[in-house]
C-alpha atoms as a PDB file:
ATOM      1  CA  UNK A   1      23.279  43.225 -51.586  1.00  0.00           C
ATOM      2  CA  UNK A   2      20.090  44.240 -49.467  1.00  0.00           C
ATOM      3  CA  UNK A   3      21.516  47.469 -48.706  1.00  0.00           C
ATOM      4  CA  UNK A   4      22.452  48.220 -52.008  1.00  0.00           C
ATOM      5  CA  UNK A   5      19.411  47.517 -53.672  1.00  0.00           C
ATOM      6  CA  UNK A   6      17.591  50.122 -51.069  1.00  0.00           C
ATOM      7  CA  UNK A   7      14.679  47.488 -50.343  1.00  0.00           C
ATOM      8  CA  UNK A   8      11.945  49.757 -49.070  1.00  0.00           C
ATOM      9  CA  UNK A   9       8.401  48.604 -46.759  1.00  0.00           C
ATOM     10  CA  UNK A  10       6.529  48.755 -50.232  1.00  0.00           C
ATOM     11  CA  UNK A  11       8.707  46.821 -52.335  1.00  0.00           C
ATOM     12  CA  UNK A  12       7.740  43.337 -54.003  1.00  0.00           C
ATOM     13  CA  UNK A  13      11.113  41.332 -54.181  1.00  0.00           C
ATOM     14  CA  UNK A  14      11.771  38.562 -56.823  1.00  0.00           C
ATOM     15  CA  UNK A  15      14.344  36.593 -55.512  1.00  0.00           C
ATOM     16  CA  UNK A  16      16.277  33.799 -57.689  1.00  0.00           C
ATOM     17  CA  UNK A  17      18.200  30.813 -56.200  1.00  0.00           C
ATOM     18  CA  UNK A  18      17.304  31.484 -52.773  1.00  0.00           C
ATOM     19  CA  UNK A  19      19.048  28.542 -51.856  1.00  0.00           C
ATOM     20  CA  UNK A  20      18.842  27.823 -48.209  1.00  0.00           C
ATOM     21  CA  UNK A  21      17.332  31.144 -47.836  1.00  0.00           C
ATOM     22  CA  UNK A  22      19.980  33.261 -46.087  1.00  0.00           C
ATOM     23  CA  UNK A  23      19.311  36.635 -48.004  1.00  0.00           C
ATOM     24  CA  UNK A  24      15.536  35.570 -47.842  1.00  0.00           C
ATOM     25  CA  UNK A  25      14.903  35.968 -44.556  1.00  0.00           C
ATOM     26  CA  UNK A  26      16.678  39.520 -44.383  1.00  0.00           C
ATOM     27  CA  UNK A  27      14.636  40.742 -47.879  1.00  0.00           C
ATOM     28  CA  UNK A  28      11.442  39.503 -45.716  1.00  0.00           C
ATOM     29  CA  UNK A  29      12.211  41.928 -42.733  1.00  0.00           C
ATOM     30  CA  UNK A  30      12.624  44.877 -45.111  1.00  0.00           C
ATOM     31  CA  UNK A  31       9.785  44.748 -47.960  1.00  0.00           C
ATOM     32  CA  UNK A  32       6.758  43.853 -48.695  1.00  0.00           C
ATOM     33  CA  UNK A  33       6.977  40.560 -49.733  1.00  0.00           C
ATOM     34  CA  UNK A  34       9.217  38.099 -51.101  1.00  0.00           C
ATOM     35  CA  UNK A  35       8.311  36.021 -53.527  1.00  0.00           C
ATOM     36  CA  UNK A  36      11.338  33.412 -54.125  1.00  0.00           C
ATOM     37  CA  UNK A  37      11.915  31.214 -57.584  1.00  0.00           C
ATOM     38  CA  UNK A  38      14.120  27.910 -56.624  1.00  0.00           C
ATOM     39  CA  UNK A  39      14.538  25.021 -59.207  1.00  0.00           C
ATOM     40  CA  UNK A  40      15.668  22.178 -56.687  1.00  0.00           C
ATOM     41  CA  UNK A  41      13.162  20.222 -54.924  1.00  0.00           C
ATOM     42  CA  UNK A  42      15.022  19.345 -51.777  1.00  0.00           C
ATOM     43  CA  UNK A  43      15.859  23.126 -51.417  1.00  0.00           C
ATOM     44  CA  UNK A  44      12.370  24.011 -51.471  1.00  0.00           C
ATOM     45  CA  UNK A  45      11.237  21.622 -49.227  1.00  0.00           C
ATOM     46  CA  UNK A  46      13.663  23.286 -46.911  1.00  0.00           C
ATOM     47  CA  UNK A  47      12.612  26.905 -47.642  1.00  0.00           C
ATOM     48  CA  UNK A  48       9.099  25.988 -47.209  1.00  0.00           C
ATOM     49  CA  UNK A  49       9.725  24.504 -43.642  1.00  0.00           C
ATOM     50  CA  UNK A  50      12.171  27.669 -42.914  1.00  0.00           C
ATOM     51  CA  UNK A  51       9.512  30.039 -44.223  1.00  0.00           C
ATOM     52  CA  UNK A  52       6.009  28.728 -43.312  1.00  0.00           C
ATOM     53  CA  UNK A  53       5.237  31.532 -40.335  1.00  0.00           C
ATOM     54  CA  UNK A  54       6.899  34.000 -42.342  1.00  0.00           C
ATOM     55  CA  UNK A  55       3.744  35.060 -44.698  1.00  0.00           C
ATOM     56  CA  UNK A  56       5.115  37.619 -46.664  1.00  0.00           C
ATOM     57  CA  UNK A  57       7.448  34.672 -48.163  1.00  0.00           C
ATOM     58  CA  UNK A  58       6.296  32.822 -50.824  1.00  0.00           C
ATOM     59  CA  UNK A  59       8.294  29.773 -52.427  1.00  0.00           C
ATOM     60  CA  UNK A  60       7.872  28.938 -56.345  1.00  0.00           C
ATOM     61  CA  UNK A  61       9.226  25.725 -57.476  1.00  0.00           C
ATOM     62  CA  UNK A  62      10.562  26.168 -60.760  1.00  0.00           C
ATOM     63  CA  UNK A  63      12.767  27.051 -63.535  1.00  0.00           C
ATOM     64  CA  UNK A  64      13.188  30.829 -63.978  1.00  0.00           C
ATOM     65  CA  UNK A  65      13.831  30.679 -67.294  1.00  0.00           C
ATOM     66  CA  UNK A  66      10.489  28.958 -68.364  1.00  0.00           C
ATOM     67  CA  UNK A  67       8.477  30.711 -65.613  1.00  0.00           C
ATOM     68  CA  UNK A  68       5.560  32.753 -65.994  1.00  0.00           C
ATOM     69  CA  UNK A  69       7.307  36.285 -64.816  1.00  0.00           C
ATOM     70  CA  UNK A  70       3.748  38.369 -66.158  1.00  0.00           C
ATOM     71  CA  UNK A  71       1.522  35.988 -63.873  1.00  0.00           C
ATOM     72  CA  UNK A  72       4.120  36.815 -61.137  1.00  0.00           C
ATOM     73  CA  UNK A  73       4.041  40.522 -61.918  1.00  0.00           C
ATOM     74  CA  UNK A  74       0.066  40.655 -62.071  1.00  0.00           C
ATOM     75  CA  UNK A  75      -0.313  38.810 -59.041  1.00  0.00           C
ATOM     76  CA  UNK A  76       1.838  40.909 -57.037  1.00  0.00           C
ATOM     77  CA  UNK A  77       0.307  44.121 -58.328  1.00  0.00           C
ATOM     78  CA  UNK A  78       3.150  45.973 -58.713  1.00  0.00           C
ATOM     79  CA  UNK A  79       6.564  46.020 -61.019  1.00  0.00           C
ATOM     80  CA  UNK A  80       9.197  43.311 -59.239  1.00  0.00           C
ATOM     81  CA  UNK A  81      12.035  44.330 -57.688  1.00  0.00           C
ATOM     82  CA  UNK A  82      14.593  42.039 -58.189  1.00  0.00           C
ATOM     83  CA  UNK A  83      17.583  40.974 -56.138  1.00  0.00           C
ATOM     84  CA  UNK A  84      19.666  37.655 -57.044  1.00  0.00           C
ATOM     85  CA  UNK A  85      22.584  35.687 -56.748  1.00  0.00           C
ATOM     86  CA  UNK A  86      21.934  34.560 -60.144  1.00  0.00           C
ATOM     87  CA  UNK A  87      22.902  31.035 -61.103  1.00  0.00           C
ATOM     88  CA  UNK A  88      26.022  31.818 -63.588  1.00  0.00           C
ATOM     89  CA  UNK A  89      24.795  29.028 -65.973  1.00  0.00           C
ATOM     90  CA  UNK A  90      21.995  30.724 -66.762  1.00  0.00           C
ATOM     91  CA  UNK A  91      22.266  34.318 -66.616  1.00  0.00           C
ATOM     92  CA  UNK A  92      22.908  35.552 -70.533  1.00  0.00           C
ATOM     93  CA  UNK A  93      19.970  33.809 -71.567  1.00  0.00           C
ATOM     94  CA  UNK A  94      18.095  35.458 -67.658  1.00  0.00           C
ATOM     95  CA  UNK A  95      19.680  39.044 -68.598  1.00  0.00           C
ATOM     96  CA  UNK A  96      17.920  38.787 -71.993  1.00  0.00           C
ATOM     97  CA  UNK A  97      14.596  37.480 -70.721  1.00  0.00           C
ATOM     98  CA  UNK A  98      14.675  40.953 -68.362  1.00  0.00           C
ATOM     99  CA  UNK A  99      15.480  42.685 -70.971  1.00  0.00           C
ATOM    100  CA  UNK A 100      12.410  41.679 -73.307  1.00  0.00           C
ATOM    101  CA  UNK A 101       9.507  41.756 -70.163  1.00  0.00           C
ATOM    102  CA  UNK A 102      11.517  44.493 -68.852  1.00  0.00           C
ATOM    103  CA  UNK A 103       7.771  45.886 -68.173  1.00  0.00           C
ATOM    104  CA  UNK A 104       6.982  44.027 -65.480  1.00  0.00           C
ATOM    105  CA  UNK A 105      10.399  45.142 -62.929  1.00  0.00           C
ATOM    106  CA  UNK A 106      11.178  48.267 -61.343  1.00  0.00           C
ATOM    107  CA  UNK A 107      14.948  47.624 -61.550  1.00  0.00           C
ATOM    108  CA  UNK A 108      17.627  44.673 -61.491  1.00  0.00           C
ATOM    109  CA  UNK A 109      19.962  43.784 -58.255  1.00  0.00           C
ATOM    110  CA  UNK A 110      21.910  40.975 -59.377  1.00  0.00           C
ATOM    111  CA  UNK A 111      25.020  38.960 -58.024  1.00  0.00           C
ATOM    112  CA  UNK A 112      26.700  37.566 -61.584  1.00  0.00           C
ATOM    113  CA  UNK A 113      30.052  36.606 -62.691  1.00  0.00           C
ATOM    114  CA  UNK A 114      32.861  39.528 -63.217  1.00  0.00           C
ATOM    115  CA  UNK A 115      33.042  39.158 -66.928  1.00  0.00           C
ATOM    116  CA  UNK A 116      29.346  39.898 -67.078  1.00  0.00           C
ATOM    117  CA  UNK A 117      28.858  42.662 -65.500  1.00  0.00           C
ATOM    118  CA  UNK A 118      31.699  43.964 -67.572  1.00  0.00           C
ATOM    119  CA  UNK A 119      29.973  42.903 -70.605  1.00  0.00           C
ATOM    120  CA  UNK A 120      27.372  44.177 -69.676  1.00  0.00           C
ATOM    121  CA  UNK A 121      28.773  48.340 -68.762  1.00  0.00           C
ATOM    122  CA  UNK A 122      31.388  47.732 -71.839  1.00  0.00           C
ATOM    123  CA  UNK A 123      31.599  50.875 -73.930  1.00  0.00           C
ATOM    124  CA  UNK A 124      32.533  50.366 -77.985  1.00  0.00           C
ATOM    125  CA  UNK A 125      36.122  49.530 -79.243  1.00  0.00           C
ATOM    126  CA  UNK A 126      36.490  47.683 -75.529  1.00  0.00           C
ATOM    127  CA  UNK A 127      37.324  43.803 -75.938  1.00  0.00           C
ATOM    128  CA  UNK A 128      34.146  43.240 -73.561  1.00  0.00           C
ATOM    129  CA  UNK A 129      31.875  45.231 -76.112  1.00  0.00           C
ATOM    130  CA  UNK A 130      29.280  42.558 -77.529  1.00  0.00           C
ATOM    131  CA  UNK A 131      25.482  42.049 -78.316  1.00  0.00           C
ATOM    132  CA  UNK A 132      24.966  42.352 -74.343  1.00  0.00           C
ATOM    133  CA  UNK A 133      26.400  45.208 -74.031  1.00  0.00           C
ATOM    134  CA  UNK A 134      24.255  46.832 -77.059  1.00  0.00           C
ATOM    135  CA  UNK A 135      20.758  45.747 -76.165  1.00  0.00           C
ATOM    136  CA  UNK A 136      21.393  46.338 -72.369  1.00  0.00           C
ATOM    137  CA  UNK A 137      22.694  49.778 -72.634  1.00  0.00           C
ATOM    138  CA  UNK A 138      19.694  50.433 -75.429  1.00  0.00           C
ATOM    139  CA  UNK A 139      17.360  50.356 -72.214  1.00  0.00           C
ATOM    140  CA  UNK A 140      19.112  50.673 -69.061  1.00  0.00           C
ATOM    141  CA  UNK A 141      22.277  52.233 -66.918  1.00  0.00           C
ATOM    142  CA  UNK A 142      23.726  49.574 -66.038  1.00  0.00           C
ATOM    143  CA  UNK A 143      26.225  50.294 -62.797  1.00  0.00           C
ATOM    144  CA  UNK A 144      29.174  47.937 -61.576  1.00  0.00           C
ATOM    145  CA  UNK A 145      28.910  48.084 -58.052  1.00  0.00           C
ATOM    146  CA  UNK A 146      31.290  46.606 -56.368  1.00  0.00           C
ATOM    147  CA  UNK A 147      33.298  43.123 -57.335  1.00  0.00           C
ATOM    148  CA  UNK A 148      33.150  40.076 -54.843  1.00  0.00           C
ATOM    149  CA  UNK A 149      35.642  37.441 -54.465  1.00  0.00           C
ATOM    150  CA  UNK A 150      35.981  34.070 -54.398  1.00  0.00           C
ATOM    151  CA  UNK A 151      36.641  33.722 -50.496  1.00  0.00           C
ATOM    152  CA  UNK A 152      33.272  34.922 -49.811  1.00  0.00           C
ATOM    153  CA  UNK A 153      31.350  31.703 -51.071  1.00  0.00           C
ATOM    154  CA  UNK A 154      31.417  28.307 -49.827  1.00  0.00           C
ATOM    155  CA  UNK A 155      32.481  26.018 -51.282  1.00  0.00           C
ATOM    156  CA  UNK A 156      34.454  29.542 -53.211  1.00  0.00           C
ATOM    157  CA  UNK A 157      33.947  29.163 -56.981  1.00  0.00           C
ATOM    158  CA  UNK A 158      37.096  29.495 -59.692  1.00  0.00           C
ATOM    159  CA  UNK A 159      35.669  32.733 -60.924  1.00  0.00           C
ATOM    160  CA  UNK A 160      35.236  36.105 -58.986  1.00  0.00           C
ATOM    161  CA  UNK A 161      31.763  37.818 -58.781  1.00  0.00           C
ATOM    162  CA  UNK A 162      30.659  41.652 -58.794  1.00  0.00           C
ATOM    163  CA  UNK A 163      27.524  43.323 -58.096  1.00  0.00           C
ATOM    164  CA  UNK A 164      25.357  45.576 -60.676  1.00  0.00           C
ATOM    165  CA  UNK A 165      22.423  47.845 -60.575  1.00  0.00           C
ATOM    166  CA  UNK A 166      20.174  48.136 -63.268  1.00  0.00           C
ATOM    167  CA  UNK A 167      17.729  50.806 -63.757  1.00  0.00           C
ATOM    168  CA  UNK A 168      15.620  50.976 -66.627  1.00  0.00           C
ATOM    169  CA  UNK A 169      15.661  54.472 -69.077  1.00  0.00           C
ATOM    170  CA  UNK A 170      11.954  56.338 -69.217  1.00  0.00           C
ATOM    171  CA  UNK A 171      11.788  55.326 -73.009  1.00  0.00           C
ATOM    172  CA  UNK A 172      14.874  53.578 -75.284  1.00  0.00           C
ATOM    173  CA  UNK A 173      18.105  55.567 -76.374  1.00  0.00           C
ATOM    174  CA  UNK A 174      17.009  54.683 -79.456  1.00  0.00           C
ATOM    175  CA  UNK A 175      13.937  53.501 -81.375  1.00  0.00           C
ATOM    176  CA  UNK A 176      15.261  51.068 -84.139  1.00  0.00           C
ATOM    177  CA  UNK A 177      12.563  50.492 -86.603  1.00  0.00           C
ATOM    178  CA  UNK A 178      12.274  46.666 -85.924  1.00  0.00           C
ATOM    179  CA  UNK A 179      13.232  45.312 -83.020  1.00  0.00           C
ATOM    180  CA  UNK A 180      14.115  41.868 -83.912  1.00  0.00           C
ATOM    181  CA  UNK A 181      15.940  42.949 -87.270  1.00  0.00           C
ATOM    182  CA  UNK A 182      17.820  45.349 -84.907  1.00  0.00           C
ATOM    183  CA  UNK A 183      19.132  42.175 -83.093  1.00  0.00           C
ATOM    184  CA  UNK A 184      20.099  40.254 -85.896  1.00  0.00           C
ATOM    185  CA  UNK A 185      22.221  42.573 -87.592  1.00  0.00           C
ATOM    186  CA  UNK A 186      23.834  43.420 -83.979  1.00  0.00           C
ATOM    187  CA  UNK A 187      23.885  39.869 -83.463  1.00  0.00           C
ATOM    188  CA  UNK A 188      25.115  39.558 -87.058  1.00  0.00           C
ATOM    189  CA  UNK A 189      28.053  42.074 -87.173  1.00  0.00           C
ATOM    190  CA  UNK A 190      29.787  41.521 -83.524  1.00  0.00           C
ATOM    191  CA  UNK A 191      29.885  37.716 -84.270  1.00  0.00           C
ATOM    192  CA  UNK A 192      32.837  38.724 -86.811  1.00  0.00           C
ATOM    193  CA  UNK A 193      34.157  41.759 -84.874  1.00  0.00           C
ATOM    194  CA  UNK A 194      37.670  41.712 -85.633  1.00  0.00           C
ATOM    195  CA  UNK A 195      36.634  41.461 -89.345  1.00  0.00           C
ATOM    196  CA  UNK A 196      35.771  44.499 -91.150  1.00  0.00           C
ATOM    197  CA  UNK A 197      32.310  45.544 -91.181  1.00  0.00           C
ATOM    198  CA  UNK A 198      31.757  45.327 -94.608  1.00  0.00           C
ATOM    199  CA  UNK A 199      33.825  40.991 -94.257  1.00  0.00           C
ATOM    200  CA  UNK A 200      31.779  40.539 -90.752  1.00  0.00           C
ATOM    201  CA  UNK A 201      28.167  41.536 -92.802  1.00  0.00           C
ATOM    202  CA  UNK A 202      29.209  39.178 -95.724  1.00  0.00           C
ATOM    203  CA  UNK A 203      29.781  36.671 -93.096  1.00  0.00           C
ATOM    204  CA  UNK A 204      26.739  37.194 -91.135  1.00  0.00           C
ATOM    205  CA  UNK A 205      23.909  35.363 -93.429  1.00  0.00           C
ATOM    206  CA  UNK A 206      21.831  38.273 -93.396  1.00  0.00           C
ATOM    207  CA  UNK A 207      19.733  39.141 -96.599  1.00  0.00           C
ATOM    208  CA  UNK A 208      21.606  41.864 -97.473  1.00  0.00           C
ATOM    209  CA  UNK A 209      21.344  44.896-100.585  1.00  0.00           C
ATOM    210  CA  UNK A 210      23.214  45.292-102.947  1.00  0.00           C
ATOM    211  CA  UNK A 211      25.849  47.911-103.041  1.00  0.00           C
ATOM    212  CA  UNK A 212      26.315  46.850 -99.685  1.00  0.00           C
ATOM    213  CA  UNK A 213      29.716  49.531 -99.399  1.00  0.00           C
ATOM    214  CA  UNK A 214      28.168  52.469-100.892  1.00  0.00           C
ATOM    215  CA  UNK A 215      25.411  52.035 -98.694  1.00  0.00           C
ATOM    216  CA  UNK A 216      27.575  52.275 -95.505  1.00  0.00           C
ATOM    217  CA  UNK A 217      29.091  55.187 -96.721  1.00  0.00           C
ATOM    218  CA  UNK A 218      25.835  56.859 -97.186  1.00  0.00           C
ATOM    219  CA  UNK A 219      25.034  56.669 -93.482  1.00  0.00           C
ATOM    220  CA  UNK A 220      28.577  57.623 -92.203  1.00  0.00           C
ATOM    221  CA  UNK A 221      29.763  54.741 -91.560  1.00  0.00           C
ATOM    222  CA  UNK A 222      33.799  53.655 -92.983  1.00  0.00           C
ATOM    223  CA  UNK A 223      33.224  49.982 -94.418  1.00  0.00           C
ATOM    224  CA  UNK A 224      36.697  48.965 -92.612  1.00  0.00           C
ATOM    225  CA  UNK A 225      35.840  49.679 -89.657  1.00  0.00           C
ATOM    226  CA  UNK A 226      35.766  47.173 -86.834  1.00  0.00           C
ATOM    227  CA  UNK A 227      32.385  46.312 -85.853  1.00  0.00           C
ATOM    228  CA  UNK A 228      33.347  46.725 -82.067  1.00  0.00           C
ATOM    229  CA  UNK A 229      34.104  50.320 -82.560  1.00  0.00           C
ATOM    230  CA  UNK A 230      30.247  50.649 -83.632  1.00  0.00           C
ATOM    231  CA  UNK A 231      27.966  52.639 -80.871  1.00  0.00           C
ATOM    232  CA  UNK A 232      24.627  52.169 -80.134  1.00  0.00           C
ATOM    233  CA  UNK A 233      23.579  55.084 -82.916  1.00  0.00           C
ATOM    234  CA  UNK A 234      25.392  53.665 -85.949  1.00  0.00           C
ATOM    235  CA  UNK A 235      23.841  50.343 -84.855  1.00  0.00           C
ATOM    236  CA  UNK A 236      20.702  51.609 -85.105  1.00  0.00           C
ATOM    237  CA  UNK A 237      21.633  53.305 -87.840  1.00  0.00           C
ATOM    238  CA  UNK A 238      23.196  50.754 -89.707  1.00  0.00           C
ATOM    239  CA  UNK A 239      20.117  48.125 -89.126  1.00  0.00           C
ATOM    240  CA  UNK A 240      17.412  50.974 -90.404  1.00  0.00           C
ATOM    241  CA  UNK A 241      20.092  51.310 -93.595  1.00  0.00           C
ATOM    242  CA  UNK A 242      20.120  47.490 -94.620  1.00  0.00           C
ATOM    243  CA  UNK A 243      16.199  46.915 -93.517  1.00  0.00           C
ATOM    244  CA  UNK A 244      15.322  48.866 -96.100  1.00  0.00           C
END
């Protein structure tokens, strides 16, 4: 995971779930410095004791998830490089935390759970294809690695793991006009997506205009159409349409 992540001398690492600190201590020979984010107290205890005359380590007791990532970033002085075994349970809602403060990392090494990754690298009219897929790929090239199995964990999990590399684009693919509204109708449309696009929208609960078909058809888009088969420019597309 080190390797792959090319952890330079100048690098600041975020680390997530160190755990008992095994890739810690070879992140803290290669950058920087290491700032780790653990949520149990025993563990940390333990880190701190395994870490306290290495001082490019630092331990943060907390919960990732309601941690202040800009304080982190602004303290270090630098965009965060992170590299994680990410805890499974929590890794949609991580991915779209990233995603939103996206400013304050340099790129995204993270250990997750197969169908995630391909979730997240899913291309449209694939049964993977979802709102993850969208919003990741709107910002990043996301890159499957390598997959890792259960064997290589103790005590080995039921699920196998893989490997991606994220690395952020210079600006969006595309600019939708609102962000948020952009999300709901995404949101929205692939909650129904083996409707029709035209059922799945009716379904959806969004405010929506009326003459609702002839409106799709204006922008190009076939109202029976699958809302899975939809790529990331008739999304935008289609959100710009109905916003307005």
């Amino acid at each position: 995971m080190v390797r792959a992540a090319q952890v330079g001398k100048e690098d600041v690492i975020l680390e997530i779930g160190p755990g008992l600190g095994g890739m810690t201590s070879v992140l803290a020979k290669q950058a920087k410095r290491v700032i780790a984010i653990e949520i149990d107290s025993k563990l940390v205890e333990i880190l701190n004791t395994k870490f306290r005359d290495t001082p490019n380590v630092e331990i943060i007791e907390g919960d990732v998830l309601k941690a202040d990532l800009s304080g982190v970033f602004h303290q270090a002085g630098r965009p965060l490089k992170v590299v994680a075994n990410l805890p499974y349970q929590i890794s949609t809602p991580l991915l779209f935390r990233f995603i939103e403060e996206r400013q304050f990392f340099s790129g995204l090494n993270l250990m997750l759970q197969k169908e995630v990754v391909e979730r997240m690298v899913a291309l449209p009219g694939k049964k993977e294809y979802g709102p993850l897929s969208v919003f990741i790929q709107m910002v990043s090239i996301p890159s499957l690695l390598f997959f890792i199995k259960p064997s290589a964990f103790f005590p080995p999990p039921r699920v196998q793991s893989a490997l991606v590399h994220i690395s952020w684009r210079k600006r969006a693919l595309f600019e939708p006009q609102s962000e948020e509204w952009f999300k709901r109708v995404v949101r929205g449309c692939l909650g129904y997506r083996r409707k029709t696009l035209l059922n799945a929208l009716k379904h959806s609960a969004l405010p929506l205009p009326s003459g609702l078909e002839a409106r799709l058809k204006e922008i190009g888009i076939d109202p029976k159409r699958r809302p899975e088969t939809l790529d990331l420019q008739e999304f935008v597309n289609l959100s710009e349409s109905l916003g307005n």
